[in-house]
PDB file of N, CA and C in Angstrom:
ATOM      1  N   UNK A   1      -9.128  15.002  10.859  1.00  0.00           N
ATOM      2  CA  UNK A   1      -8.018  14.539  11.655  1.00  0.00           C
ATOM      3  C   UNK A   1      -7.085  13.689  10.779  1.00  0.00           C
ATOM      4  N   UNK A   2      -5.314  13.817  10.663  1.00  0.00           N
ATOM      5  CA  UNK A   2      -5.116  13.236  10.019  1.00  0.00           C
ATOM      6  C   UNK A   2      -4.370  11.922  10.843  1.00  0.00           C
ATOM      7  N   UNK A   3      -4.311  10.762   9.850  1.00  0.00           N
ATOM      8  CA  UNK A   3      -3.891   9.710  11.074  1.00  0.00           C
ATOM      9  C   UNK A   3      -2.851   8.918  10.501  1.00  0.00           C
ATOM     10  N   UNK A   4      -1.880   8.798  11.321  1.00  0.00           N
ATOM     11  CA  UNK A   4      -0.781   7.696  10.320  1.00  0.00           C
ATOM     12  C   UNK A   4      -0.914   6.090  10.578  1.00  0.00           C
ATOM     13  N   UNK A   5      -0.676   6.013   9.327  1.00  0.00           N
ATOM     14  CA  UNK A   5      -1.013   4.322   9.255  1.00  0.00           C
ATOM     15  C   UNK A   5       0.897   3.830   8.764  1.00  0.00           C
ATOM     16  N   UNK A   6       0.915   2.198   9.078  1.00  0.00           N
ATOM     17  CA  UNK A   6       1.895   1.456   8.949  1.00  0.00           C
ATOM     18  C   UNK A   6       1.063   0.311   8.344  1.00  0.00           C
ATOM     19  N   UNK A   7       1.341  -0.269   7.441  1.00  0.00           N
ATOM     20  CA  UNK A   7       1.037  -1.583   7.029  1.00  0.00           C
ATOM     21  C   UNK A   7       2.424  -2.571   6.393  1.00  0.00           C
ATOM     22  N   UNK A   8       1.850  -3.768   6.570  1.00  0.00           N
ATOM     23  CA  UNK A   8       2.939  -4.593   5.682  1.00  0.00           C
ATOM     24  C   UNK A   8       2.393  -5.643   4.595  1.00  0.00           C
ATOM     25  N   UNK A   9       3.167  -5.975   3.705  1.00  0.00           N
ATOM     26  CA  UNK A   9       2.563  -6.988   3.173  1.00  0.00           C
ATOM     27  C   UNK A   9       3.988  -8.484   2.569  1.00  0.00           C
ATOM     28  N   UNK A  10       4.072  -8.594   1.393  1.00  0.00           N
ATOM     29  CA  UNK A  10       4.786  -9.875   1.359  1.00  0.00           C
ATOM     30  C   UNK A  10       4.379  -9.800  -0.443  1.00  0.00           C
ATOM     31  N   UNK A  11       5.403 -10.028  -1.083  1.00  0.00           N
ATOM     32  CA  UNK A  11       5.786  -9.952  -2.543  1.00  0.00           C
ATOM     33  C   UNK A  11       6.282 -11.393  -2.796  1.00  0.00           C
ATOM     34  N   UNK A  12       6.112 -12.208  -3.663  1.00  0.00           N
ATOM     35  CA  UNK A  12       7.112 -13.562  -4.472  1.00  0.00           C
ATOM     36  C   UNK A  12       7.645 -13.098  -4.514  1.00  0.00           C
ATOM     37  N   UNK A  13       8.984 -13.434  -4.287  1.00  0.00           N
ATOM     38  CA  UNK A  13      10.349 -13.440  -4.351  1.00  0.00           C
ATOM     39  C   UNK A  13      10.746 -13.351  -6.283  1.00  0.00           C
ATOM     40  N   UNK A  14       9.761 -13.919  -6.819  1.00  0.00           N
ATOM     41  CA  UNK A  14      10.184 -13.970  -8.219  1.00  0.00           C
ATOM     42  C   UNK A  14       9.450 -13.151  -8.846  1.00  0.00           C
ATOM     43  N   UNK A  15       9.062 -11.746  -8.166  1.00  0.00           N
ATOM     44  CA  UNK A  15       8.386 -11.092  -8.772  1.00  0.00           C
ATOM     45  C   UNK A  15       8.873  -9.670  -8.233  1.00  0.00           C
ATOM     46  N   UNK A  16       9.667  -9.803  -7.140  1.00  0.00           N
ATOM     47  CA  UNK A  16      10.028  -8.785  -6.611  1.00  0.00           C
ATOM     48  C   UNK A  16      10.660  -7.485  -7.418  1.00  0.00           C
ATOM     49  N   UNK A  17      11.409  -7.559  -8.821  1.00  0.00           N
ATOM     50  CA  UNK A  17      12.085  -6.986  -9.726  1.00  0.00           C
ATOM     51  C   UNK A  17      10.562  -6.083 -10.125  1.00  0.00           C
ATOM     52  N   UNK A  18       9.848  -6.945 -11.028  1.00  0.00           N
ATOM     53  CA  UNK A  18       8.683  -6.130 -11.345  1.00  0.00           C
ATOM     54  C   UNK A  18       7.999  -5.300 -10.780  1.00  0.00           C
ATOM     55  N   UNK A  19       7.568  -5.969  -9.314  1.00  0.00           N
ATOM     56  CA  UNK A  19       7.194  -5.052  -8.654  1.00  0.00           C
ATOM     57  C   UNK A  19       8.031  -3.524  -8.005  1.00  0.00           C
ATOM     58  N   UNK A  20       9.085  -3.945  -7.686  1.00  0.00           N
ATOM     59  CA  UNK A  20      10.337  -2.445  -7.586  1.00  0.00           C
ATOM     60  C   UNK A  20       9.935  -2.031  -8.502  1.00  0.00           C
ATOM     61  N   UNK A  21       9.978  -2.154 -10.074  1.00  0.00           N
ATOM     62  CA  UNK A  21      10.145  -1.539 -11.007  1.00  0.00           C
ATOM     63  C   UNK A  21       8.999  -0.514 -10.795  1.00  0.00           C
ATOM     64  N   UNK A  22       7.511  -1.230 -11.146  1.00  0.00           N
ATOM     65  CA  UNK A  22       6.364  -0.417 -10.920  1.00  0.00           C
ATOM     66  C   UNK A  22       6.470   0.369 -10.045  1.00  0.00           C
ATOM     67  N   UNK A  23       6.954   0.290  -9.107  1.00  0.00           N
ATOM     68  CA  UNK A  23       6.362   1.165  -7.916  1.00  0.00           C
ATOM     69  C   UNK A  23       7.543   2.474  -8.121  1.00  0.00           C
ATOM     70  N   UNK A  24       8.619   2.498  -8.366  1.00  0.00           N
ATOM     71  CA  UNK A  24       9.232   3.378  -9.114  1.00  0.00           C
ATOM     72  C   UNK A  24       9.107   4.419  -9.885  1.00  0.00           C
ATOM     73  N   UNK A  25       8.174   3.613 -10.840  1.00  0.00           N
ATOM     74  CA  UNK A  25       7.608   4.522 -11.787  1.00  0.00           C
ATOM     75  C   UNK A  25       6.352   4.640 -12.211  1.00  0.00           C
ATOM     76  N   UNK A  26       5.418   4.831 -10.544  1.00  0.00           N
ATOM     77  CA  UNK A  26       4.559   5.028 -10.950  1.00  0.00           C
ATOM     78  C   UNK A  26       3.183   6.043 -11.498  1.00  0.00           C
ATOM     79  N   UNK A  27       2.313   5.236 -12.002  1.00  0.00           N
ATOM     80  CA  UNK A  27       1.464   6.466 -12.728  1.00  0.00           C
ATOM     81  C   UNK A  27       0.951   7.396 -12.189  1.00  0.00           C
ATOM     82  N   UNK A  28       1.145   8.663 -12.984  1.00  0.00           N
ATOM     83  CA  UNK A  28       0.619   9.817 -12.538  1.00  0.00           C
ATOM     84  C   UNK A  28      -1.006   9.671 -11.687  1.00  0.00           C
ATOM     85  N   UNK A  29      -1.649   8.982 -12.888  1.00  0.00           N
ATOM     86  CA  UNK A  29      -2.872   9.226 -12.626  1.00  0.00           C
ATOM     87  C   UNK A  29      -2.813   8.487 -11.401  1.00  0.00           C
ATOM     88  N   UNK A  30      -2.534   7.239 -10.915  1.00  0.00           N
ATOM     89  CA  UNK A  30      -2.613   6.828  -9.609  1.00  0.00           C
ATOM     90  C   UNK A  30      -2.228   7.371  -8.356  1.00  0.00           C
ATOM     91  N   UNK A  31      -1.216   8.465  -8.791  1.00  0.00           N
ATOM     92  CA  UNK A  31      -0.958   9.316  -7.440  1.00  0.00           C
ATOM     93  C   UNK A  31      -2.150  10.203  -7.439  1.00  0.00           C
ATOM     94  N   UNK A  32      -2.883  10.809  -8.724  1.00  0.00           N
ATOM     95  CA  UNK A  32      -3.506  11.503  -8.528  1.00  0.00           C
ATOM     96  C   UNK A  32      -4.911  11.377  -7.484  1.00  0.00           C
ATOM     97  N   UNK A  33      -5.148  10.136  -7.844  1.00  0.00           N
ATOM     98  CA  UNK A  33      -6.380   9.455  -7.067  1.00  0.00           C
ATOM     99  C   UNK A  33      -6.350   9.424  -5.678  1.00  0.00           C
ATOM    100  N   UNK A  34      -4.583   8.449  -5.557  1.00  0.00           N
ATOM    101  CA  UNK A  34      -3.934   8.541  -4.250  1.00  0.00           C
ATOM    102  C   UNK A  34      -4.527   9.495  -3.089  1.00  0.00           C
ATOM    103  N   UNK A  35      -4.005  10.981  -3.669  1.00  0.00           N
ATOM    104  CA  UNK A  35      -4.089  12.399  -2.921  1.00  0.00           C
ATOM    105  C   UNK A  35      -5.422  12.480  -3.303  1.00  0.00           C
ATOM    106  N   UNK A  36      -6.455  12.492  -3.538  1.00  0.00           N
ATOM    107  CA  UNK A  36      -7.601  12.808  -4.313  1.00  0.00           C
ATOM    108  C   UNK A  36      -8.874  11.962  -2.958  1.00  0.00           C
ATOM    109  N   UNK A  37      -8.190  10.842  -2.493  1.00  0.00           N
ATOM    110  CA  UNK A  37      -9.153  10.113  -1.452  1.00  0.00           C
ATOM    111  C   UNK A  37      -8.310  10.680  -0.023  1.00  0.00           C
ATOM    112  N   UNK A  38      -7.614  11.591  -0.166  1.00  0.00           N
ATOM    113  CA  UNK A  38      -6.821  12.167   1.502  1.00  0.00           C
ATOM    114  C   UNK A  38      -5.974  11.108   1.856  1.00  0.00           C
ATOM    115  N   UNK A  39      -5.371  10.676   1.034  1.00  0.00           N
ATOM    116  CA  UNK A  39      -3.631   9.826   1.321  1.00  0.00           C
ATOM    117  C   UNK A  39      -2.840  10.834   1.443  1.00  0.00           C
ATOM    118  N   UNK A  40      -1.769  11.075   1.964  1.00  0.00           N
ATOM    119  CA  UNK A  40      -0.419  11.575   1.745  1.00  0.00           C
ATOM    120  C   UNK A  40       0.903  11.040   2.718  1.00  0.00           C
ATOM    121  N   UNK A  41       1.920  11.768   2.216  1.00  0.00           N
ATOM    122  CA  UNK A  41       3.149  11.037   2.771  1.00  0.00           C
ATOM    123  C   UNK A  41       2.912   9.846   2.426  1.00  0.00           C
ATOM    124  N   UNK A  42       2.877   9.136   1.443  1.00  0.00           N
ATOM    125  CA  UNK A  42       2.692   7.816   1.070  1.00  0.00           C
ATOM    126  C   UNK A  42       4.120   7.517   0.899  1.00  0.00           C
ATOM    127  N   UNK A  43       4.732   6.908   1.809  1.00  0.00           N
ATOM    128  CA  UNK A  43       5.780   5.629   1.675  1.00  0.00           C
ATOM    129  C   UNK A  43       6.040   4.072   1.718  1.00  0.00           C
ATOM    130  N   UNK A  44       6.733   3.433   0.482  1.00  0.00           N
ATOM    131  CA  UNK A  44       6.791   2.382   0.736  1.00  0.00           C
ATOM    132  C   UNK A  44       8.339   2.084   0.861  1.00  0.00           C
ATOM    133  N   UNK A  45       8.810   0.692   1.976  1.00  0.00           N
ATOM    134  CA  UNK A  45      10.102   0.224   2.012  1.00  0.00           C
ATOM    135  C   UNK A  45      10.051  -0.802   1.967  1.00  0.00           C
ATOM    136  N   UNK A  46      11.221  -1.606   1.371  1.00  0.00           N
ATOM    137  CA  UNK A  46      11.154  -3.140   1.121  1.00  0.00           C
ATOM    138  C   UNK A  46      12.479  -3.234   2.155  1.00  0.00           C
ATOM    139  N   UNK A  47      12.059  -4.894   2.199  1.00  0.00           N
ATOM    140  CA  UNK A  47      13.550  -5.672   3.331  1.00  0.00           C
ATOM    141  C   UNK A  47      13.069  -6.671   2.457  1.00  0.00           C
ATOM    142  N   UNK A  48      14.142  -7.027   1.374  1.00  0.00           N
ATOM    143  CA  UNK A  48      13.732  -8.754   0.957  1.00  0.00           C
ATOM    144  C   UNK A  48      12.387  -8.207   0.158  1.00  0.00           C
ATOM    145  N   UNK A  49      11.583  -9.826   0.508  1.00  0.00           N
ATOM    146  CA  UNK A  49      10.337  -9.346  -0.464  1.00  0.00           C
ATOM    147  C   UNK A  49       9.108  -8.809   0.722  1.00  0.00           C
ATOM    148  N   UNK A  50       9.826  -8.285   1.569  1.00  0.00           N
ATOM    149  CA  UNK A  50       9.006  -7.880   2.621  1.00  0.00           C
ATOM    150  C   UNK A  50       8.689  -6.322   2.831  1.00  0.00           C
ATOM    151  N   UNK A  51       7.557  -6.259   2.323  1.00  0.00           N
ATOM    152  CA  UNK A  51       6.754  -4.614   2.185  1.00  0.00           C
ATOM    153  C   UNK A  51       6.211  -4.112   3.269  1.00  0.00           C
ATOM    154  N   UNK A  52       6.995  -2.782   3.966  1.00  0.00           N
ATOM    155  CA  UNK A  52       6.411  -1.784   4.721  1.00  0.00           C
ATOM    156  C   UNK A  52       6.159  -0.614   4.237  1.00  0.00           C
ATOM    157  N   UNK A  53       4.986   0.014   4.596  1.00  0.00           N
ATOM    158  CA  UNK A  53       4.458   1.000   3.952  1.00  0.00           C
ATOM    159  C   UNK A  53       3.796   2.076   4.736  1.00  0.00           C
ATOM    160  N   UNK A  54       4.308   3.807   5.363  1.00  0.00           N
ATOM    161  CA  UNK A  54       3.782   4.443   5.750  1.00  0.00           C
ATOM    162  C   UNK A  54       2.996   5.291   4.966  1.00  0.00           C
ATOM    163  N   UNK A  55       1.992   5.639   5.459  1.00  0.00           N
ATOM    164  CA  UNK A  55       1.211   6.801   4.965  1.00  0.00           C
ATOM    165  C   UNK A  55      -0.175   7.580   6.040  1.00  0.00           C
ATOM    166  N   UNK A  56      -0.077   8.424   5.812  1.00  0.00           N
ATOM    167  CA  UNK A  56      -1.234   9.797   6.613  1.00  0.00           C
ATOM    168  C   UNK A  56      -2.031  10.139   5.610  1.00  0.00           C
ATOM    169  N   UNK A  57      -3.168   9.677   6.695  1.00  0.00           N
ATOM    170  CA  UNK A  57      -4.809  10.165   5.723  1.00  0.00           C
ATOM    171  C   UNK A  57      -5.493  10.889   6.542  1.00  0.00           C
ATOM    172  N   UNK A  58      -6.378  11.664   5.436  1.00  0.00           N
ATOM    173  CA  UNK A  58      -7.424  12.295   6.299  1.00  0.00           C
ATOM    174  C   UNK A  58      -8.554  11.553   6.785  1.00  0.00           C
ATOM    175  N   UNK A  59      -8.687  11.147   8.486  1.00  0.00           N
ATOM    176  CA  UNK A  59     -10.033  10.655   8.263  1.00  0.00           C
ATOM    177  C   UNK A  59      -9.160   9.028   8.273  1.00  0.00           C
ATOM    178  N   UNK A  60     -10.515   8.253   8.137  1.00  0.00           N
ATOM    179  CA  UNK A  60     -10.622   6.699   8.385  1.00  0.00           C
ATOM    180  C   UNK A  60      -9.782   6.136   6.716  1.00  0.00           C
ATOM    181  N   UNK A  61      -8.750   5.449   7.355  1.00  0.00           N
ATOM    182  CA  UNK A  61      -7.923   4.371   6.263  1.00  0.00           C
ATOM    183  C   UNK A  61      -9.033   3.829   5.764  1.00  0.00           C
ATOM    184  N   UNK A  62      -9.642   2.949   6.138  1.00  0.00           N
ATOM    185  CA  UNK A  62     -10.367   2.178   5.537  1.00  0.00           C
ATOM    186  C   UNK A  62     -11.400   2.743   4.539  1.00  0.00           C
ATOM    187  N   UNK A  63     -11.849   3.761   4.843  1.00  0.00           N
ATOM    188  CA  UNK A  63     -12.862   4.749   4.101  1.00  0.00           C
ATOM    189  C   UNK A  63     -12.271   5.009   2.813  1.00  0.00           C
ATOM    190  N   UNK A  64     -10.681   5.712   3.169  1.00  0.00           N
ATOM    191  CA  UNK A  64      -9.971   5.850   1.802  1.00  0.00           C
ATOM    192  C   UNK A  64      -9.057   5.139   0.600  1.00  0.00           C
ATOM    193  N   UNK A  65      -9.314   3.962   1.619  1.00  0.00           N
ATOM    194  CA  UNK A  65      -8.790   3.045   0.637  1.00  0.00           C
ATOM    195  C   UNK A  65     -10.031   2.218  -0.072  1.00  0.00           C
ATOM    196  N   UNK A  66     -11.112   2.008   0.240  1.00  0.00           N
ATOM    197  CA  UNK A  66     -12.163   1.797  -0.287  1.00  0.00           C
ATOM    198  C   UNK A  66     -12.727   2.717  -1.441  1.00  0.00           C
ATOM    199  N   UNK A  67     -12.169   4.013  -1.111  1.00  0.00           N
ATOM    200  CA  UNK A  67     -12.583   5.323  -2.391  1.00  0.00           C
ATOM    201  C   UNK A  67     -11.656   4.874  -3.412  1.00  0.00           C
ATOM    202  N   UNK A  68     -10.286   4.562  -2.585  1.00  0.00           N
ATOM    203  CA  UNK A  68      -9.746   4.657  -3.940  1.00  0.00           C
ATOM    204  C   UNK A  68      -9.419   3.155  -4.873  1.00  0.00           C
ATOM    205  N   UNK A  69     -10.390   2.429  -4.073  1.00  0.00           N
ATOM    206  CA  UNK A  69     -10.016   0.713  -4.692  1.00  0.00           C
ATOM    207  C   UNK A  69     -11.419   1.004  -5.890  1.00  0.00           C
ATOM    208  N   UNK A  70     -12.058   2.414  -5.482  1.00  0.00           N
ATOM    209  CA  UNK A  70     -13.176   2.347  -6.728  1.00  0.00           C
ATOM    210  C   UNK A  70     -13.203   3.276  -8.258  1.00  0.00           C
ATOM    211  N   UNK A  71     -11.442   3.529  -8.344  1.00  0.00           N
ATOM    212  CA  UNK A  71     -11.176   4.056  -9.175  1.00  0.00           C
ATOM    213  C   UNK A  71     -10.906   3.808 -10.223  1.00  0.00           C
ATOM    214  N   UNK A  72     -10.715   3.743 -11.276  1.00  0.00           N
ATOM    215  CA  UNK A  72     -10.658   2.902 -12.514  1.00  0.00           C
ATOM    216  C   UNK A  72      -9.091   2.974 -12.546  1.00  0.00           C
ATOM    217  N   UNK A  73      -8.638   3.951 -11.978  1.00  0.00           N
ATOM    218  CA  UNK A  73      -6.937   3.709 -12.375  1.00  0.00           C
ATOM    219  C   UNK A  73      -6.399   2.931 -11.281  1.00  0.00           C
ATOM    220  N   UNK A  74      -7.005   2.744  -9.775  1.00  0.00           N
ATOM    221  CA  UNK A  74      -6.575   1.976  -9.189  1.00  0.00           C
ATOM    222  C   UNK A  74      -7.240   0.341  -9.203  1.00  0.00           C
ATOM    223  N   UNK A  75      -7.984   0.224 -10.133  1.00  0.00           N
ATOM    224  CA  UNK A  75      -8.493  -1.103 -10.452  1.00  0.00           C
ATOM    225  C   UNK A  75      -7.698  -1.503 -11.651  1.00  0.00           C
ATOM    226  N   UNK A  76      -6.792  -0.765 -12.683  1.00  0.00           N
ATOM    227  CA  UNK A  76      -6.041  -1.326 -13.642  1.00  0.00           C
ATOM    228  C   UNK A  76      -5.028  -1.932 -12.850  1.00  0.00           C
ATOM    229  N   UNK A  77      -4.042  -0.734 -11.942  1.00  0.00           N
ATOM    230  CA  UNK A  77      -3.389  -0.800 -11.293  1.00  0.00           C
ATOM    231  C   UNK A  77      -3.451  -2.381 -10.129  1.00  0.00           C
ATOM    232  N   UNK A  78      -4.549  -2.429  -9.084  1.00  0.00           N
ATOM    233  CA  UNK A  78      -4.348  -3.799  -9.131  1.00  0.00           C
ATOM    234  C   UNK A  78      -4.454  -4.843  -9.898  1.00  0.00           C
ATOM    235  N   UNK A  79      -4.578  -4.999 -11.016  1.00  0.00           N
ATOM    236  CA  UNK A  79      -5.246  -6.144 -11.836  1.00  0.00           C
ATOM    237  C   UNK A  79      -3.477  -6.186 -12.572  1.00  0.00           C
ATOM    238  N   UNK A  80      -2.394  -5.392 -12.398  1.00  0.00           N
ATOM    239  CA  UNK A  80      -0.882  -5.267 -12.712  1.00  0.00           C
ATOM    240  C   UNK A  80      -0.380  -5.780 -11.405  1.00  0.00           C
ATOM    241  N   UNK A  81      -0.532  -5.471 -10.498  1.00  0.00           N
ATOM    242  CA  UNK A  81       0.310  -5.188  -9.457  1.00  0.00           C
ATOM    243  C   UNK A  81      -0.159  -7.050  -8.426  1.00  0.00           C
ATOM    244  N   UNK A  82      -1.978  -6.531  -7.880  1.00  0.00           N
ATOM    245  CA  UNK A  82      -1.960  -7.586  -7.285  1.00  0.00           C
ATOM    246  C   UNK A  82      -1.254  -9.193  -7.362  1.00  0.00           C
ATOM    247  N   UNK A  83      -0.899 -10.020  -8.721  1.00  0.00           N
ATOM    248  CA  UNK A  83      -0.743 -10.890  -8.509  1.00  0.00           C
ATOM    249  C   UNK A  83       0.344 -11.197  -7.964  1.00  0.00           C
ATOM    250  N   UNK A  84       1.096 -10.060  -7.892  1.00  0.00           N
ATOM    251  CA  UNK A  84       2.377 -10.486  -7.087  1.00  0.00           C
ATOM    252  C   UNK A  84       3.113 -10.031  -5.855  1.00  0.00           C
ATOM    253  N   UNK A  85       1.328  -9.846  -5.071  1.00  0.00           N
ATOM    254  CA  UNK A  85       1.763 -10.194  -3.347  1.00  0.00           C
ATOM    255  C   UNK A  85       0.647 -10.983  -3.318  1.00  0.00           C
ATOM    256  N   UNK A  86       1.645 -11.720  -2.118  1.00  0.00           N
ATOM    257  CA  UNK A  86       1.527 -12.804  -1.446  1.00  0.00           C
ATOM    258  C   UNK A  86      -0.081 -12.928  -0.921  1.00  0.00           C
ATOM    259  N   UNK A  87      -0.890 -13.947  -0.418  1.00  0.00           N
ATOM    260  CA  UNK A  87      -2.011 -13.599   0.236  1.00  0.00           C
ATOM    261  C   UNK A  87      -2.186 -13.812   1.642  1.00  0.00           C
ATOM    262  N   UNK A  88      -0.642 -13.810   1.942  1.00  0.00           N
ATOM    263  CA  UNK A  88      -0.655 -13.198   3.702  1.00  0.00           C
ATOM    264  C   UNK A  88       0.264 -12.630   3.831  1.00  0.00           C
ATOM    265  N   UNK A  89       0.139 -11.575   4.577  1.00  0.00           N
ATOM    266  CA  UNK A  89       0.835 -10.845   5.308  1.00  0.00           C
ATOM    267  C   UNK A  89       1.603 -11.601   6.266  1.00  0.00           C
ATOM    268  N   UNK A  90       1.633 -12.419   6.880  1.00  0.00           N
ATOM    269  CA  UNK A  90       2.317 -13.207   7.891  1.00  0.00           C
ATOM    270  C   UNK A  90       1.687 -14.662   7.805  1.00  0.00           C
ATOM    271  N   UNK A  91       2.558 -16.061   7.268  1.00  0.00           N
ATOM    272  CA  UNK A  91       2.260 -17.125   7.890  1.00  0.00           C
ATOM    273  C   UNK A  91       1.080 -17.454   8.083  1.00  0.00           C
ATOM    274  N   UNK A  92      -0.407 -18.079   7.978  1.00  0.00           N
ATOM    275  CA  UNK A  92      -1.589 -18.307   8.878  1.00  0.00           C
ATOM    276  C   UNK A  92      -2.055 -17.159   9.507  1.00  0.00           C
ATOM    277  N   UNK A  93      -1.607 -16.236   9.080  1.00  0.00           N
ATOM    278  CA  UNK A  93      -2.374 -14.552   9.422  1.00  0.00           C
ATOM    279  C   UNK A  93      -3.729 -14.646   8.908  1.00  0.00           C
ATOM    280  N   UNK A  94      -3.979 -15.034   7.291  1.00  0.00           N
ATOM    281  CA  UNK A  94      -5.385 -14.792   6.751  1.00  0.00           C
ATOM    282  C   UNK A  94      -5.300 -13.315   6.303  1.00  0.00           C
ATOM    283  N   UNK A  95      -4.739 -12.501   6.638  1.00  0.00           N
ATOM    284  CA  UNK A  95      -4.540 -10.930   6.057  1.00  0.00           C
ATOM    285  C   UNK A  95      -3.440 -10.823   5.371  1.00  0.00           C
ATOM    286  N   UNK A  96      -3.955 -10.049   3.958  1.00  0.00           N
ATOM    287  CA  UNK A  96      -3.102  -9.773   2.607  1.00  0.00           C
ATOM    288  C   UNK A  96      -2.056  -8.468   2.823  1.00  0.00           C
ATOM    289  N   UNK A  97      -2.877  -7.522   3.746  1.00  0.00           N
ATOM    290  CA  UNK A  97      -2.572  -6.323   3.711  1.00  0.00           C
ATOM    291  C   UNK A  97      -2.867  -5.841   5.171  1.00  0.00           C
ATOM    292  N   UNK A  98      -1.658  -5.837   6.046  1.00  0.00           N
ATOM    293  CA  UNK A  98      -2.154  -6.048   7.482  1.00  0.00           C
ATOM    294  C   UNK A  98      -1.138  -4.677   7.964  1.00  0.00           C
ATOM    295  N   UNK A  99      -2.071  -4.215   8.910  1.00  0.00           N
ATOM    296  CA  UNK A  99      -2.416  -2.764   9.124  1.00  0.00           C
ATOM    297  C   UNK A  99      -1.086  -3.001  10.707  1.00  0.00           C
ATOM    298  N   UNK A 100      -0.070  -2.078  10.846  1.00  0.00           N
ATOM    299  CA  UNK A 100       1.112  -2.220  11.838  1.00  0.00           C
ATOM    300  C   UNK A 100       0.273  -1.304  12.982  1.00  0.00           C
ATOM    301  N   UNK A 101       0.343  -1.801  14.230  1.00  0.00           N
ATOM    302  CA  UNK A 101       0.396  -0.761  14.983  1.00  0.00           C
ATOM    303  C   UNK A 101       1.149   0.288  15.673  1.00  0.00           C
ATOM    304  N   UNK A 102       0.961   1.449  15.839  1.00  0.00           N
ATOM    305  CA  UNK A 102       2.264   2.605  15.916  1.00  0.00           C
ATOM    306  C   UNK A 102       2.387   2.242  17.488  1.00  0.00           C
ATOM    307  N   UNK A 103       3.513   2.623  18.072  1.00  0.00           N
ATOM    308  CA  UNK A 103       4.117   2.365  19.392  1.00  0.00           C
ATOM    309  C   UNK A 103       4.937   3.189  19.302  1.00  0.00           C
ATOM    310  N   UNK A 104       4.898   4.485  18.486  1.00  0.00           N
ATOM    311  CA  UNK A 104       6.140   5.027  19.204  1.00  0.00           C
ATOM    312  C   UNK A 104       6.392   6.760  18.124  1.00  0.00           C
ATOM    313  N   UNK A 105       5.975   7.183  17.977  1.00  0.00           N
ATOM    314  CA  UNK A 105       6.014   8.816  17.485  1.00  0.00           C
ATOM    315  C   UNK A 105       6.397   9.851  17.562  1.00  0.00           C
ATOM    316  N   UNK A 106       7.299  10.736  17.259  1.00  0.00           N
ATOM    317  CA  UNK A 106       8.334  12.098  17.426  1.00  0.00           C
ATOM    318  C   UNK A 106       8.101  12.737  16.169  1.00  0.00           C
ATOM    319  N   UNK A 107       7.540  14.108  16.594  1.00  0.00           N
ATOM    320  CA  UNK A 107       7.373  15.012  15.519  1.00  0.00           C
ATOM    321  C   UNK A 107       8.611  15.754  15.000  1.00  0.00           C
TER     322      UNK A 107
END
């Protein structure tokens, strides 16, 4: 079953350049992994330093983002990327990477 997910997250403001940049151009091999754990349609949009991000997986998000947090290219990849989001998603949230709920869908 495939299922669409929305998440958001939150970038420093003084890091926001770098991070555009990366995500721009990023590595092959990390898309490869990407599609490789049943991601697709992977989109990300910024407002400010404020990150929304759709994507459709096969199967349980959490399952596949756990496959692919055990990849060696997505463990370089955060060890580049992580330090520059934020560690909440919202204010006193406590969540880094907080999962949107859908309300509203047209094929």
């Amino acid at each position: 079953m495939m299922n669409r997910v929305g998440m958001t997250w939150m970038v420093y403001p003084e890091h926001l350049g770098a991070y555009t940049d990366i995500h721009l151009n990023p590595w092959p091999d990390l898309i490869e992994a990407i599609q490789a754990v049943g991601i697709h349609n992977y989109s990300i949009f910024s407002l400010g330093n404020r990150m929304f991000a759709y994507l459709e997986v096969e199967g349980d998000v959490g399952e596949a983002l756990g496959k692919l947090g055990e990849t060696e290219v997505y463990q370089r990849w955060a060890v580049a990327v992580n330090p520059w989001v934020m560690p909440e998603a919202v204010e006193g949230g406590g969540i880094q990477f907080m999962e949107i709920p859908s309300i509203f869908y047209s094929a």
